[in-house]
Structure formats: structure tokens, C-alpha cells
C-alpha atoms as a PDB file:
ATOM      1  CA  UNK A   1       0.000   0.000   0.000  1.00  0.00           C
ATOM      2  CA  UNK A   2       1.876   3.254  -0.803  1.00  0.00           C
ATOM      3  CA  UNK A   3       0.514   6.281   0.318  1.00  0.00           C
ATOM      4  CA  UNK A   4       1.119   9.687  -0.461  1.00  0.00           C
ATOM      5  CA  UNK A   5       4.296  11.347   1.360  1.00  0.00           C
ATOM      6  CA  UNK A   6       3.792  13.752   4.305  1.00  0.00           C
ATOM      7  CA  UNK A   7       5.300  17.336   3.548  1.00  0.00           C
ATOM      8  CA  UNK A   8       7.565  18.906   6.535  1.00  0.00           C
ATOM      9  CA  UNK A   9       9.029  22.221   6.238  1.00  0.00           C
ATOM     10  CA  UNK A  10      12.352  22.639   6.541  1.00  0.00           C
ATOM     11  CA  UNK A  11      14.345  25.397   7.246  1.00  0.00           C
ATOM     12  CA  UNK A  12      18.645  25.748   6.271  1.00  0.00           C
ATOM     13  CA  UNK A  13      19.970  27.359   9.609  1.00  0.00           C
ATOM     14  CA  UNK A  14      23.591  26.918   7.577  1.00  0.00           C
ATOM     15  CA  UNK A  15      22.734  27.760   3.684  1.00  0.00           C
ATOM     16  CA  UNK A  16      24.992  25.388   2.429  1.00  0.00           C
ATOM     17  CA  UNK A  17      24.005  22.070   4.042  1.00  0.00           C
ATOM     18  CA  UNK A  18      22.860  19.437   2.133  1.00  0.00           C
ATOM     19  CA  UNK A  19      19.157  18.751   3.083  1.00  0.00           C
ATOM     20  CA  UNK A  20      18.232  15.141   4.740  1.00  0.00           C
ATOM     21  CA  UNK A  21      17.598  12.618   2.117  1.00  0.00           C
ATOM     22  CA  UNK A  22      17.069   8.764   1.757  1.00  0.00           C
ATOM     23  CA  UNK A  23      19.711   6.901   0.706  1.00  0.00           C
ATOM     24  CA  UNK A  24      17.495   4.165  -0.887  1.00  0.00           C
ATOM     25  CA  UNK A  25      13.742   3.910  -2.443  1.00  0.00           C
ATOM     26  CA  UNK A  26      12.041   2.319   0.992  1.00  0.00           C
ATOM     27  CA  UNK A  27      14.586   3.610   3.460  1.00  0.00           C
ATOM     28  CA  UNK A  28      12.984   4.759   6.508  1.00  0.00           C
ATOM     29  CA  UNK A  29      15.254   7.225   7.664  1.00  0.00           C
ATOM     30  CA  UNK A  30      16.761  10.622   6.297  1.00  0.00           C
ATOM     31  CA  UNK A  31      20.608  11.248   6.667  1.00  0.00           C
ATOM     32  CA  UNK A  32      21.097  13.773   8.699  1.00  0.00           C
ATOM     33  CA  UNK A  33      24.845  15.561   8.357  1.00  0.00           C
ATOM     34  CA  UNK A  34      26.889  17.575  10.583  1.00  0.00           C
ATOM     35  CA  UNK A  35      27.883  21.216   9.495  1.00  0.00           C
ATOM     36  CA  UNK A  36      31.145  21.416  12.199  1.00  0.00           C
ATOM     37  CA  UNK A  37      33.861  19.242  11.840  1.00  0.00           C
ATOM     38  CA  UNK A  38      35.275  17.718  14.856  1.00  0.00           C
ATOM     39  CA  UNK A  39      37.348  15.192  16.075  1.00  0.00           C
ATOM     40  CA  UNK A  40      36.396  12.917  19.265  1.00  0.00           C
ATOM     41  CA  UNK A  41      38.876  11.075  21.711  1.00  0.00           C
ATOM     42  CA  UNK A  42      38.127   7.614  23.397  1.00  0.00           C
ATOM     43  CA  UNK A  43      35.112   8.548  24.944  1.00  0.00           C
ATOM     44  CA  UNK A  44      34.331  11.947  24.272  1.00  0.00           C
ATOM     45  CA  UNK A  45      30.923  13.484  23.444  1.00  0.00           C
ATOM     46  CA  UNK A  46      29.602  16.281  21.697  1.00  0.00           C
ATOM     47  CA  UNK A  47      26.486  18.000  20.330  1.00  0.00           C
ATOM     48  CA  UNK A  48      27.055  18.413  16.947  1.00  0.00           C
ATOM     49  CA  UNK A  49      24.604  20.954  14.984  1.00  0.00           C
ATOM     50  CA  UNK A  50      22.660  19.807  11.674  1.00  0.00           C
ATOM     51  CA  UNK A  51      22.359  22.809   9.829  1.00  0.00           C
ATOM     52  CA  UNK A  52      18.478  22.324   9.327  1.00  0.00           C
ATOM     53  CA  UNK A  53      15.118  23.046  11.506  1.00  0.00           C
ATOM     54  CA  UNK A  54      11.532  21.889  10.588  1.00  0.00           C
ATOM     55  CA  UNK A  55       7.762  22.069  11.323  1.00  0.00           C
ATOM     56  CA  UNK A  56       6.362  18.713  11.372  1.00  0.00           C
ATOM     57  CA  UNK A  57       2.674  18.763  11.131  1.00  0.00           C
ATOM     58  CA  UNK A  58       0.461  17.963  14.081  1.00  0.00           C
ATOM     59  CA  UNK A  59       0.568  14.308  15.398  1.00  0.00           C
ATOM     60  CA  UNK A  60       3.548  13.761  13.837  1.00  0.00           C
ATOM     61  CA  UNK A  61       7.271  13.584  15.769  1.00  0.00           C
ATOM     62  CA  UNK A  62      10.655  12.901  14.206  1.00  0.00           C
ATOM     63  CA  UNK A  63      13.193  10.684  15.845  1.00  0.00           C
ATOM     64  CA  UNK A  64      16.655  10.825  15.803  1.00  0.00           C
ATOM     65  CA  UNK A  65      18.534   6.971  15.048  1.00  0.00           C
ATOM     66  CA  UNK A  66      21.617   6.240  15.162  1.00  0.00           C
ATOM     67  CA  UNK A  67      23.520   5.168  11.487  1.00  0.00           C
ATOM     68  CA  UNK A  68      24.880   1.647  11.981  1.00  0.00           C
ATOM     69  CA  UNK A  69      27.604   2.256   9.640  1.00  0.00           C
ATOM     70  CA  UNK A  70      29.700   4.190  12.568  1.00  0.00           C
ATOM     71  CA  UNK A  71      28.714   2.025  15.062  1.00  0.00           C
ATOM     72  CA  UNK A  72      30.092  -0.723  13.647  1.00  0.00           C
ATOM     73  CA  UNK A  73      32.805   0.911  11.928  1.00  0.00           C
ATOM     74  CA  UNK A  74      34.253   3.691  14.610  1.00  0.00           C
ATOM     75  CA  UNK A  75      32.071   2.544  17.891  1.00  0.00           C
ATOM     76  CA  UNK A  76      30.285   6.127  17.467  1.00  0.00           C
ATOM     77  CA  UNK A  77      26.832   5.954  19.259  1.00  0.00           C
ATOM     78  CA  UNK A  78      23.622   8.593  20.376  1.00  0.00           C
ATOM     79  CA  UNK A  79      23.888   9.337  23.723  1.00  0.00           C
ATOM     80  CA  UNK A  80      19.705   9.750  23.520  1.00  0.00           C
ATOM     81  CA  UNK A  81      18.604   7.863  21.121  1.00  0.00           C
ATOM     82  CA  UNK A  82      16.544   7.462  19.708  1.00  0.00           C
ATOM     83  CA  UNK A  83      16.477  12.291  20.187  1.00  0.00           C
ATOM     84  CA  UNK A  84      13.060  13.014  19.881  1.00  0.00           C
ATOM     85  CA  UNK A  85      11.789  16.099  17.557  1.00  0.00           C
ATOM     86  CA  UNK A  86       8.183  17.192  18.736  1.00  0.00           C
ATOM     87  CA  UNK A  87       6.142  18.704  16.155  1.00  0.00           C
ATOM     88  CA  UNK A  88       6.038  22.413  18.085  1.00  0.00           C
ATOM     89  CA  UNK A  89       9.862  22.611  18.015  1.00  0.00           C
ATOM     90  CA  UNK A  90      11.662  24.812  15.921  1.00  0.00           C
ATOM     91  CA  UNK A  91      15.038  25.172  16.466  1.00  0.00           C
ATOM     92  CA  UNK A  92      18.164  23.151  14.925  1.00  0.00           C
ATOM     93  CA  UNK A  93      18.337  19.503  14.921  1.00  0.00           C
ATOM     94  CA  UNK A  94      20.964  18.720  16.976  1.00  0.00           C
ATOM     95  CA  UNK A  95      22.623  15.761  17.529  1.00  0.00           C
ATOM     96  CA  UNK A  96      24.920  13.955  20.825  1.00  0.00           C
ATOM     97  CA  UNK A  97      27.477  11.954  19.804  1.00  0.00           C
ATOM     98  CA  UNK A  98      29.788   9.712  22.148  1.00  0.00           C
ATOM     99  CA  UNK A  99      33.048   7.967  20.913  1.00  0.00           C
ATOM    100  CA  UNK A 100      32.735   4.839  22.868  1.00  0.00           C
ATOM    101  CA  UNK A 101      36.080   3.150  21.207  1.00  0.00           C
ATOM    102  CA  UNK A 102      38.283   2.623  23.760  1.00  0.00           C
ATOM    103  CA  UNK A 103      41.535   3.539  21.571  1.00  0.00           C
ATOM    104  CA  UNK A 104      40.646   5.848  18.312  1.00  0.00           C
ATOM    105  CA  UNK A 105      39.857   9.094  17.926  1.00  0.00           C
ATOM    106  CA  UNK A 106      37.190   9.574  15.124  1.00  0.00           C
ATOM    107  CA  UNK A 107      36.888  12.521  12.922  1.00  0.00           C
ATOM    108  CA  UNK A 108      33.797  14.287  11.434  1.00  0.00           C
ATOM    109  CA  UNK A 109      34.177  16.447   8.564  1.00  0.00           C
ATOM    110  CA  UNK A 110      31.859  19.159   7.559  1.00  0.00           C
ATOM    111  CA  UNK A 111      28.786  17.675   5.873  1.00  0.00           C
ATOM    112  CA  UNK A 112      29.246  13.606   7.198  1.00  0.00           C
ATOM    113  CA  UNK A 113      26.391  11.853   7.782  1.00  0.00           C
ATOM    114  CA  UNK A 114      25.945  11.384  11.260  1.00  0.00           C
ATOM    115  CA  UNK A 115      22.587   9.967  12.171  1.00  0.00           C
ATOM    116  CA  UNK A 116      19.072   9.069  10.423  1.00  0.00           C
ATOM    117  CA  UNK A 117      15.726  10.973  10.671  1.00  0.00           C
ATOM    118  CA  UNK A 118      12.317   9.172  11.371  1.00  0.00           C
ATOM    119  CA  UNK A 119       9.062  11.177  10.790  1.00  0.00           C
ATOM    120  CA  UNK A 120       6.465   9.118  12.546  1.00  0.00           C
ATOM    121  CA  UNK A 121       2.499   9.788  13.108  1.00  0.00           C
ATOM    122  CA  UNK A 122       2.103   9.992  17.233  1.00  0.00           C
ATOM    123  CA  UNK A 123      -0.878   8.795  19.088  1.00  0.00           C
ATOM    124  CA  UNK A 124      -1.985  10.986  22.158  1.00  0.00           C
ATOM    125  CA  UNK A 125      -3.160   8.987  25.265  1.00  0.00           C
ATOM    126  CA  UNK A 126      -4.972   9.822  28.099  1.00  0.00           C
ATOM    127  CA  UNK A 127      -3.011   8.501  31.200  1.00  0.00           C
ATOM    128  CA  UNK A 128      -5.901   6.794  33.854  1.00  0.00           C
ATOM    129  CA  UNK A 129      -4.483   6.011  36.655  1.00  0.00           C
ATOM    130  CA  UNK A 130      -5.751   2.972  38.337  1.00  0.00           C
ATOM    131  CA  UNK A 131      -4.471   0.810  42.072  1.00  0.00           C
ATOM    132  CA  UNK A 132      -3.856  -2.311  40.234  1.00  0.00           C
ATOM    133  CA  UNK A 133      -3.157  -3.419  36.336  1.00  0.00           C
ATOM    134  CA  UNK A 134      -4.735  -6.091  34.361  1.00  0.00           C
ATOM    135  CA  UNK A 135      -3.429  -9.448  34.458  1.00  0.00           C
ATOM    136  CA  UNK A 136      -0.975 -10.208  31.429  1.00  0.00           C
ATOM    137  CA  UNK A 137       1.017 -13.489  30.201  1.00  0.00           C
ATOM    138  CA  UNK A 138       4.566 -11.303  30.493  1.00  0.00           C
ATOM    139  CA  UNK A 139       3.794  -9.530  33.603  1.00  0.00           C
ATOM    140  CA  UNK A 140       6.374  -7.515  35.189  1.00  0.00           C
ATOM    141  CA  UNK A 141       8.826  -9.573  32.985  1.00  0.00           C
ATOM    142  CA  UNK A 142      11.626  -7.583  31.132  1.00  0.00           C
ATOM    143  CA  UNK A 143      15.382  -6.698  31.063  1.00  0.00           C
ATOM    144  CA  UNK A 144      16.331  -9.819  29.182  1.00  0.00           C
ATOM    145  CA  UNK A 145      13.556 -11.959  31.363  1.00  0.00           C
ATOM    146  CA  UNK A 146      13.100 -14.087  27.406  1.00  0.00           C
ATOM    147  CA  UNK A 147      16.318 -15.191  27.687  1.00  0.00           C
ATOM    148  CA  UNK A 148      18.730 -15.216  25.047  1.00  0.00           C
ATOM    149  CA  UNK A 149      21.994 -12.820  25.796  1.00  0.00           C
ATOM    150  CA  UNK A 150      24.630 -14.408  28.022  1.00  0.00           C
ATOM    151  CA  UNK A 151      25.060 -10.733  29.024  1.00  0.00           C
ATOM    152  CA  UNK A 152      22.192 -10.330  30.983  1.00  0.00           C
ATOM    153  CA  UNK A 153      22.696 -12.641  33.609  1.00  0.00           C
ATOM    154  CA  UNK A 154      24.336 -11.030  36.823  1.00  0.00           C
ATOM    155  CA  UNK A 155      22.146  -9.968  40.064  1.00  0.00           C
ATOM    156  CA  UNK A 156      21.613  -6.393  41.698  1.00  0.00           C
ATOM    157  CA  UNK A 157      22.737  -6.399  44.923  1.00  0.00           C
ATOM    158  CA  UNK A 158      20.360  -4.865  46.342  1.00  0.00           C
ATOM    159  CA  UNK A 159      17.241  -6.685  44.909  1.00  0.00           C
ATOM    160  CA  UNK A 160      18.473 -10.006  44.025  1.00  0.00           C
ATOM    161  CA  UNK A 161      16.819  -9.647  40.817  1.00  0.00           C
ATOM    162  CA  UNK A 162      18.547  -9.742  37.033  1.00  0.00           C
ATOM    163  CA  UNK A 163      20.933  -7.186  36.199  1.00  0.00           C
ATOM    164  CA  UNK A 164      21.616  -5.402  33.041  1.00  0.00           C
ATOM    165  CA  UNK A 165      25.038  -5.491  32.323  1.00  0.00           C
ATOM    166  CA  UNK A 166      25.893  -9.145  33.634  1.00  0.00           C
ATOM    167  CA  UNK A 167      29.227  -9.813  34.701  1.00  0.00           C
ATOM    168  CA  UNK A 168      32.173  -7.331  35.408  1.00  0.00           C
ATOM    169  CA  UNK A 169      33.818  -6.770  32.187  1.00  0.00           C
ATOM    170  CA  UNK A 170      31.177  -7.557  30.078  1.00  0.00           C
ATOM    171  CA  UNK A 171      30.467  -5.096  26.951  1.00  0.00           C
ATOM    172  CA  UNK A 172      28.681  -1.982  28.373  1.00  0.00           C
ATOM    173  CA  UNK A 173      28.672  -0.648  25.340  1.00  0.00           C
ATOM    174  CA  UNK A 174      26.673  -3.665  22.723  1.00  0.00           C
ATOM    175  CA  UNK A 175      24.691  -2.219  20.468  1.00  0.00           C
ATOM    176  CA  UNK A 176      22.749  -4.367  16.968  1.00  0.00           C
ATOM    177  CA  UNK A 177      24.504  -2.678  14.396  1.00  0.00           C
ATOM    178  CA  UNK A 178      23.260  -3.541  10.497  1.00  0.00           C
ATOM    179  CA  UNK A 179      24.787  -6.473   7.733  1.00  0.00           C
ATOM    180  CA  UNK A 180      24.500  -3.579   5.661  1.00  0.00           C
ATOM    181  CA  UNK A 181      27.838  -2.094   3.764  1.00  0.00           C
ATOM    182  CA  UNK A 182      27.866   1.467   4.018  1.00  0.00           C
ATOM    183  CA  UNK A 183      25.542   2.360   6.876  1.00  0.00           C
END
């Protein structure tokens, strides 16, 4: 089913950026570039600016991902992500960036892709507040309670129960990074 594409206004805050774009026919996100060039140590971060602001229309938000590419290339990550962009907000897309490689430096030039936007239609709730929730098959489950990632297997000491992390010197830092070549 292919629907008609939503139109967001976007503004240049520098005139010379590139705007976002797809990279492919079906892609979901937009590359977003950076307009300073910087270089990161081992575990620096930085907000780096994107040049462009927008209006999305009303019940829509835009989300800030991460590109796999430099997460599995440079160990770059989002310190937020996914960033969320509300639809009332108007000033530059920025974006935080942490070099989590415990040895490189990594260098951004001027105009390098360094995440993905993802315009997405929002639903509005009303929160009820209630003394007890419905019965469910997961319950309170969660934080690996499926199984499946030898990581998450240590204990809090202070509640006994699973702890996200598992055991010293695990990888803090695993992220699911794309089989796709030039992300």
C-alpha cells in the first residue's frame, strides 16, 4: 500500500548544508549531516549541529537513530537515542554523539552523515491512573527476562533480581549494528 508522502518544512539554519535525504527507495530514515567538523577522543561526546530546523505537522514527531555504519565501523553511538523532535519545536536539529572506542579518535568532517531521521504519526493517550493493572502473560517480565543474551545474567545487589550489564567486564557498550555495507 503506498501512500502519499507527508510534507515537513524545513528550514537551512547553515545555507549550504545538504538537506536530509534517503539513501534508498524504501529507506525509513533521512541522513542527517553535521555542518562542524570535529574530532572525538576515546570517549568523548559532543552536540554536533545539523544545519536544518523543521515544522512537522500535528501528530507527527521525528526521531533521531543512530547510522549503523559508525557504530560498527568507529564505535560512534547517540547518547539519547533514539532524540526526539516534537512537532512544536523549531530550532536546529541537533545531535549527541559519544566515541565509545576505547583507543581511536574519530573525525567528522563538515557535511558527514551522522545519524538518520524518522518522521512518525504519534498517538496521544490519556493517562488513567488505576491501584492495580490487568493481568498479562509477560507480567512484570523484562530486562532480558526471554532469555537469550549471556550478558544479561548477573544480580543487583540490592534486589536479588537480574541485572543489566551481567558480569564485570562484560560489553557496556553492545549495540545491533546492520549487515548492511555502508551504513
Amino acid at each position: 500500500m503506498s501512500r502519499d508522502p507527508v510534507d515537513v518544512l524545513i528550514r537551512r539554519v547553515d545555507p549550504d548544508v545538504p538537506l536530509p535525504a534517503y539513501a534508498h527507495p524504501g529507506d525509513a530514515g533521512a541522513d542527517l549531516r553535521t555542518v562542524e567538523a570535529c574530532e572525538l577522543k576515546p570517549g568523548e561526546r559532543v552536540v554536533l549541529p545539523t544545519g536544518v530546523s523543521i515544522a512537522l505537522p500535528e501528530g507527527y514527531a521525528a526521531f533521531v537513530h543512530p547510522r549503523s555504519g559508525l557504530a560498527a565501523r568507529c564505535g560512534v553511538a547517540l547518547v539519547n537515542a533514539p532524540g526526539t523532535v516534537d512537532a512544536g519545536y523549531r530550532g536546529e536539529i541537533k545531535v549527541i554523539v559519544v566515541n565509545l572506542d576505547p583507543r581511536e579518535a574519530v573525525r567528522f568532517e563538515r557535511f558527514d552523515r551522522i545519524a538518520q531521521l524518522v518522521v512518525q504519526q504519534v498517538e496521544r493517550v490519556r493517562f488513567q491512573e488505576i491501584a492495580e493493572l490487568p493481568d498479562s502473560v509477560r507480567a512484570e517480565g523484562g530486562f532480558g527476562s526471554t532469555g537469550g543474551h549471556a550478558a544479561v545474567t548477573g544480580t543487583s545487589s540490592t534486589s536479588g533480581q537480574a541485572a543489566v550489564g551481567g558480569r564485570a567486564g562484560g560489553n557496556r557498550y553492545a549495540s545491533v549494528v546492520s549487515d548492511r555495507e555502508g551504513q
